[in-house]
PDB file of N, CA and C in Angstrom:
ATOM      1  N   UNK A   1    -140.357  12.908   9.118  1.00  0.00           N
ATOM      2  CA  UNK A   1    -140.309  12.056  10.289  1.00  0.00           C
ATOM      3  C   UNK A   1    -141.731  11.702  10.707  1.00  0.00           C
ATOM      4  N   UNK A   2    -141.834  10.683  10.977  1.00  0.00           N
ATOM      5  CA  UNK A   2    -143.267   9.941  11.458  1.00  0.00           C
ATOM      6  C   UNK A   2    -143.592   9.872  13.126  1.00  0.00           C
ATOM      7  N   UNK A   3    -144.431  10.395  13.249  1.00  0.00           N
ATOM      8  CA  UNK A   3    -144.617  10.201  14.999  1.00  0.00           C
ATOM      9  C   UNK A   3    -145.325   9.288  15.146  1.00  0.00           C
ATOM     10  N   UNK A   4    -145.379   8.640  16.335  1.00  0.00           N
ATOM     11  CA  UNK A   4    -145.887   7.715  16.971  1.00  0.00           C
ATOM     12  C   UNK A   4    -146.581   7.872  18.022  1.00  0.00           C
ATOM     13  N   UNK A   5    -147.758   7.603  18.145  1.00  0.00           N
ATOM     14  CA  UNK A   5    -148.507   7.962  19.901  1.00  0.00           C
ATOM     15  C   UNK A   5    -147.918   6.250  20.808  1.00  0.00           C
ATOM     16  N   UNK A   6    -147.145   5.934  20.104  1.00  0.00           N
ATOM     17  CA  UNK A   6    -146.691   5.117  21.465  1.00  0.00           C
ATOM     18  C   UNK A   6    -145.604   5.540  22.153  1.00  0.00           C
ATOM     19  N   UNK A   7    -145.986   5.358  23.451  1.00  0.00           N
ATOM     20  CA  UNK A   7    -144.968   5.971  24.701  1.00  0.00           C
ATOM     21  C   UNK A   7    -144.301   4.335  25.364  1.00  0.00           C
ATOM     22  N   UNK A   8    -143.143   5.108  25.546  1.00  0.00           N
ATOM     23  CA  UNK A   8    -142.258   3.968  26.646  1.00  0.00           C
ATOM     24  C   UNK A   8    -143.360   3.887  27.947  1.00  0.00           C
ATOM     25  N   UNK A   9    -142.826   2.724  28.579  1.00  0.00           N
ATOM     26  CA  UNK A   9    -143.679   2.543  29.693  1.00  0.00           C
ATOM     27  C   UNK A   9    -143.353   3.287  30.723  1.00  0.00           C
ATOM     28  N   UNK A  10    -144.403   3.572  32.103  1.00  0.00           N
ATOM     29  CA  UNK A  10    -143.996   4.358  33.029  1.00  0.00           C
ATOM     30  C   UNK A  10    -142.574   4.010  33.594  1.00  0.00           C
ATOM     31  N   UNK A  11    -142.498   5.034  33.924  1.00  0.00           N
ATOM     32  CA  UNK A  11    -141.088   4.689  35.022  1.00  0.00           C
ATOM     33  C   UNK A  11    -141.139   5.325  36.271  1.00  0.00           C
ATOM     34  N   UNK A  12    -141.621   6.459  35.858  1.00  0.00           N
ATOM     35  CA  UNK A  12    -141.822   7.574  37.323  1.00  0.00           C
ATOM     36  C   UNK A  12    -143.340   7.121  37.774  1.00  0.00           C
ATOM     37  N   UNK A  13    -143.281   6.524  38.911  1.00  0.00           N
ATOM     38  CA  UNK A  13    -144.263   6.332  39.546  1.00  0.00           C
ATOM     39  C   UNK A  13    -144.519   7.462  40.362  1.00  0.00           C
ATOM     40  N   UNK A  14    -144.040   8.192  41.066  1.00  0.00           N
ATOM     41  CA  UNK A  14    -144.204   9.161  42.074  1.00  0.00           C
ATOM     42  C   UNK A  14    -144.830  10.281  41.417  1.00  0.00           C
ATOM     43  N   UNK A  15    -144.484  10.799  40.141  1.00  0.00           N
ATOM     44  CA  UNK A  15    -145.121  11.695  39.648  1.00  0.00           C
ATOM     45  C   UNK A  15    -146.574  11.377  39.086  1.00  0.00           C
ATOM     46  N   UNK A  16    -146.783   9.952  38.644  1.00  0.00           N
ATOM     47  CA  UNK A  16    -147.992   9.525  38.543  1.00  0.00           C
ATOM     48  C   UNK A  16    -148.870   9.782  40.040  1.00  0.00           C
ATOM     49  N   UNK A  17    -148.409   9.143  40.569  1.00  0.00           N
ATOM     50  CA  UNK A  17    -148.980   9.248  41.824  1.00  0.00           C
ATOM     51  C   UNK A  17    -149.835  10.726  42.611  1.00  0.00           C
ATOM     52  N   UNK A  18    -148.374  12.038  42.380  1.00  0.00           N
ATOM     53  CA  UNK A  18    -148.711  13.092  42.651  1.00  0.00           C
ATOM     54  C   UNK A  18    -149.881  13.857  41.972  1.00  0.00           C
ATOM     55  N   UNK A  19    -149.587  13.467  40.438  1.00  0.00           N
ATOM     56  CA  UNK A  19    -150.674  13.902  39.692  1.00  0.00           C
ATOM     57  C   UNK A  19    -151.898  13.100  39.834  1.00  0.00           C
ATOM     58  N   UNK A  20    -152.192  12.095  40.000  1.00  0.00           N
ATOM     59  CA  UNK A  20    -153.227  11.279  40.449  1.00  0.00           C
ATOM     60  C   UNK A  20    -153.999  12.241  41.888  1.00  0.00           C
ATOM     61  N   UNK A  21    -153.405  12.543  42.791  1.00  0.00           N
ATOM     62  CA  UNK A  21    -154.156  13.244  43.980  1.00  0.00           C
ATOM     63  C   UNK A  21    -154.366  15.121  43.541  1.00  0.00           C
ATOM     64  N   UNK A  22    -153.497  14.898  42.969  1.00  0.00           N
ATOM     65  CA  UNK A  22    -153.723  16.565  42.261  1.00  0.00           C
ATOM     66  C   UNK A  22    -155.086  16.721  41.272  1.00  0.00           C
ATOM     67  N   UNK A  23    -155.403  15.720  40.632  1.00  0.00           N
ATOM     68  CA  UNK A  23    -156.612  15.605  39.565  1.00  0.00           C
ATOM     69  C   UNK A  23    -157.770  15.339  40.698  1.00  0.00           C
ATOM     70  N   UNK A  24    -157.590  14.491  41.335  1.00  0.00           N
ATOM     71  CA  UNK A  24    -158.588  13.995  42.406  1.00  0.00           C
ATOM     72  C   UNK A  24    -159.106  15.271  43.199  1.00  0.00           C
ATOM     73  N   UNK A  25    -158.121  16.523  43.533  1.00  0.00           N
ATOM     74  CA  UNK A  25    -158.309  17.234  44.437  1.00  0.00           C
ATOM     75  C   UNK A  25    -159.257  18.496  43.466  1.00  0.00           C
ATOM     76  N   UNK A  26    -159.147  18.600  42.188  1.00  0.00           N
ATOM     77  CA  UNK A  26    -159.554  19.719  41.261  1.00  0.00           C
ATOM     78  C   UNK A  26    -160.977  20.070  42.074  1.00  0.00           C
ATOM     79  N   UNK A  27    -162.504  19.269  41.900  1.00  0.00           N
ATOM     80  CA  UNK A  27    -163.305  19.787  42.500  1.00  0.00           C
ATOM     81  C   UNK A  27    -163.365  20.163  43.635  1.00  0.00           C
ATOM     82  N   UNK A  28    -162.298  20.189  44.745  1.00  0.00           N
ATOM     83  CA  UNK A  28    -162.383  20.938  46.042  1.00  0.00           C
ATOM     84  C   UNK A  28    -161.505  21.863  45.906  1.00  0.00           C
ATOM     85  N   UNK A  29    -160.385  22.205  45.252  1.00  0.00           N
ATOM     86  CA  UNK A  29    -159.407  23.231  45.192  1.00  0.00           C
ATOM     87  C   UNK A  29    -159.458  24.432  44.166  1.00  0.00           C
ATOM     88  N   UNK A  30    -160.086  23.707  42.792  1.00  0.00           N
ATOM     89  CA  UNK A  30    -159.690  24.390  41.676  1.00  0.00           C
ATOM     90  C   UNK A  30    -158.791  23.880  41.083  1.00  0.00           C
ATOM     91  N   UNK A  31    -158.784  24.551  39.670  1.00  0.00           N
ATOM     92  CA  UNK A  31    -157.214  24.328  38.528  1.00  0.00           C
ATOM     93  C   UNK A  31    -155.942  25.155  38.936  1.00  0.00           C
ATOM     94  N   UNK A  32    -156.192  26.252  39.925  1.00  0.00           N
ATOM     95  CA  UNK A  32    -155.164  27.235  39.956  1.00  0.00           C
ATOM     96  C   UNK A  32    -154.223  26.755  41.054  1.00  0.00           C
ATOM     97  N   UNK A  33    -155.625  26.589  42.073  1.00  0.00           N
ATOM     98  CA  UNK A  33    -154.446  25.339  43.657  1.00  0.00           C
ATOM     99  C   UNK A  33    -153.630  24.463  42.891  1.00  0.00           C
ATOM    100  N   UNK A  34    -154.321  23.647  42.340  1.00  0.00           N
ATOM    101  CA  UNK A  34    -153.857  22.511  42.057  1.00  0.00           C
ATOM    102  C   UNK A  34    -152.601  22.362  40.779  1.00  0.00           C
ATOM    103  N   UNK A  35    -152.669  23.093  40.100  1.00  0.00           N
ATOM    104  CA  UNK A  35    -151.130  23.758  39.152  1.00  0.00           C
ATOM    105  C   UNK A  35    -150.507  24.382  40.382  1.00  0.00           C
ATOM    106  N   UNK A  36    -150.520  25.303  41.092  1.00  0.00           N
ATOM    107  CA  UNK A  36    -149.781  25.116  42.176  1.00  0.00           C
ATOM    108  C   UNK A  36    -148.802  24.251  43.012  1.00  0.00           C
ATOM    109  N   UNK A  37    -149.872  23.141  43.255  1.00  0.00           N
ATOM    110  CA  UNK A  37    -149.422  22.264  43.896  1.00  0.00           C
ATOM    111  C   UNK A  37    -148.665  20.989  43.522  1.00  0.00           C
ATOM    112  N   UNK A  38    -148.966  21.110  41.829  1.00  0.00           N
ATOM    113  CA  UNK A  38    -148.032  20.245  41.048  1.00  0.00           C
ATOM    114  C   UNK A  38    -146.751  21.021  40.543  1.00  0.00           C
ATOM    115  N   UNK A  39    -146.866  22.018  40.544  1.00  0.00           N
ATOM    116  CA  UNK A  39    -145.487  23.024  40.490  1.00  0.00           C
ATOM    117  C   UNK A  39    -144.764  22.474  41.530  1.00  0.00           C
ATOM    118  N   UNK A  40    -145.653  22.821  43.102  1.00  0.00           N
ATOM    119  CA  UNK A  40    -144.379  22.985  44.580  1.00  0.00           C
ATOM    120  C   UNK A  40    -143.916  21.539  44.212  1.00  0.00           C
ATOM    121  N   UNK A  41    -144.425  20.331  43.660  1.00  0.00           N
ATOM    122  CA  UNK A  41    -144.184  19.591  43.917  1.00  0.00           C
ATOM    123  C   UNK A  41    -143.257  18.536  43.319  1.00  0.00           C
ATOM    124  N   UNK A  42    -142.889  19.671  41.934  1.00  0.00           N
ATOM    125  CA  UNK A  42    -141.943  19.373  40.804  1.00  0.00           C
ATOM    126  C   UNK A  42    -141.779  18.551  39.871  1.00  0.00           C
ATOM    127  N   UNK A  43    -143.564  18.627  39.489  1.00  0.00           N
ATOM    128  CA  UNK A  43    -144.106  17.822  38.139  1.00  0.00           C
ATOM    129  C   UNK A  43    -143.379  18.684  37.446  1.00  0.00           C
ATOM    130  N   UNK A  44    -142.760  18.182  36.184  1.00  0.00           N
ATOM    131  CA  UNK A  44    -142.202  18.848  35.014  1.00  0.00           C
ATOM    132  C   UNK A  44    -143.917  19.559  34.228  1.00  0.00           C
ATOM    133  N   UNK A  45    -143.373  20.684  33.995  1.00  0.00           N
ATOM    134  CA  UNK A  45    -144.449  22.034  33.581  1.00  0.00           C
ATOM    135  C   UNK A  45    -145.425  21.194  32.181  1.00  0.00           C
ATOM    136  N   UNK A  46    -144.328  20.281  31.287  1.00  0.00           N
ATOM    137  CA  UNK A  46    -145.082  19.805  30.193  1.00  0.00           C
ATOM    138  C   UNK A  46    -146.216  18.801  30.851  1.00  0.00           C
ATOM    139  N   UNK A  47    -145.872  17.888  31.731  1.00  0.00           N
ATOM    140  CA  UNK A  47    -146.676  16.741  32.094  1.00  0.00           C
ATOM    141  C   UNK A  47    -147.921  17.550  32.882  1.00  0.00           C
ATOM    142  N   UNK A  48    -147.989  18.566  33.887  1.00  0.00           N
ATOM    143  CA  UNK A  48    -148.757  19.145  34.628  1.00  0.00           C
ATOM    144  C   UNK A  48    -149.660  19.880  33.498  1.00  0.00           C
ATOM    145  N   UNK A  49    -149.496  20.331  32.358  1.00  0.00           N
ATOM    146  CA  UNK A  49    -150.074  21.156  31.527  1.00  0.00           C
ATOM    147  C   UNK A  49    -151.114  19.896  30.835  1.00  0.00           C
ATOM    148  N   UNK A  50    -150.546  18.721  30.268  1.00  0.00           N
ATOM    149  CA  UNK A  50    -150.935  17.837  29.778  1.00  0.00           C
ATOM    150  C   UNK A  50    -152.098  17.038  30.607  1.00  0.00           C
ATOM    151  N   UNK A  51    -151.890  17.301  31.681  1.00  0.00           N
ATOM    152  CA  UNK A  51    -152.826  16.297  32.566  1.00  0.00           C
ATOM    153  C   UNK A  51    -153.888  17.040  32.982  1.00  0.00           C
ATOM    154  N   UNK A  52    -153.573  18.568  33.135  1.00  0.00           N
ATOM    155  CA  UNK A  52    -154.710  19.392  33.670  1.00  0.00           C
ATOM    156  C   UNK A  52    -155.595  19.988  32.418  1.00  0.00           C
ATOM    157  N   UNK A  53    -154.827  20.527  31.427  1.00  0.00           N
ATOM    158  CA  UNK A  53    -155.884  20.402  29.957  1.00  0.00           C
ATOM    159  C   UNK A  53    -155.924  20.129  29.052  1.00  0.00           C
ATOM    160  N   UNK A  54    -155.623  18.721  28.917  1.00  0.00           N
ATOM    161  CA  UNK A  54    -155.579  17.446  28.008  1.00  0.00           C
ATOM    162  C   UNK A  54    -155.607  16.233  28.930  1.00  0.00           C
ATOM    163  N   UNK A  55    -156.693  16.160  29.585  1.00  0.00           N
ATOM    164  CA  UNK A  55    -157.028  14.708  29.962  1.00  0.00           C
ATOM    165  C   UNK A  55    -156.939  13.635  29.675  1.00  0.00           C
ATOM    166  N   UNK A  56    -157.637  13.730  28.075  1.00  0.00           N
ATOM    167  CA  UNK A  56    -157.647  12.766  27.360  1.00  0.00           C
ATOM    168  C   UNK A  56    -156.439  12.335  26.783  1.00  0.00           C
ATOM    169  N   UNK A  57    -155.225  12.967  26.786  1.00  0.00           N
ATOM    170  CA  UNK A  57    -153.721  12.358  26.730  1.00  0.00           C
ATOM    171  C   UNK A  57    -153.271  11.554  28.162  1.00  0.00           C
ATOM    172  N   UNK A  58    -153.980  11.595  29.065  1.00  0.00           N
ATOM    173  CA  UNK A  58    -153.199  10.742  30.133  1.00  0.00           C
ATOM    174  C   UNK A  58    -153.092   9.437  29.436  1.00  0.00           C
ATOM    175  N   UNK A  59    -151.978   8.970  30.847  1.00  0.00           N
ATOM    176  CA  UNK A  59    -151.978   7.202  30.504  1.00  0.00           C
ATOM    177  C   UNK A  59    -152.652   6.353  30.815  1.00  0.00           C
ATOM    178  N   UNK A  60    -153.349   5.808  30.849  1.00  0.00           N
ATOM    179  CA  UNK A  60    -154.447   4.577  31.612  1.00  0.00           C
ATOM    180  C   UNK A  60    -153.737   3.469  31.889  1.00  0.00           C
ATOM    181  N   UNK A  61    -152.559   3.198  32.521  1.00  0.00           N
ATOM    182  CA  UNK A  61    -151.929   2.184  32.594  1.00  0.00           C
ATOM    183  C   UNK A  61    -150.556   2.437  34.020  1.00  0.00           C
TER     184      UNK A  61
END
């Protein structure tokens, strides 16, 4: 089977969103607040893992 790095387009805006102020907040909180706070806030565990250490996989779009 062949993978593809192309992704469907967003759909969940809100979780973009959340994670957007959660990344923003890292130099005043930390990585540990801030996995925290994307936990309380019910980012799915894969996307929160992906965004906090694998940056360079976010979406730019």
């Amino acid at each position: 089977m062949i993978q593809s790095n192309h992704r469907a387009p967003r759909t969940d805006f809100r979780t973009r969103d959340v994670v957007n102020q959660a990344i923003a907040a890292i130099p005043q909180l930390g990585l540990q607040q801030v996995a925290e706070y994307l936990n309380a806030m019910n980012v799915p565990p894969e996307i929160a893992i992906r965004t906090l250490v694998y940056p360079e996989r976010r979406r730019n779009y």
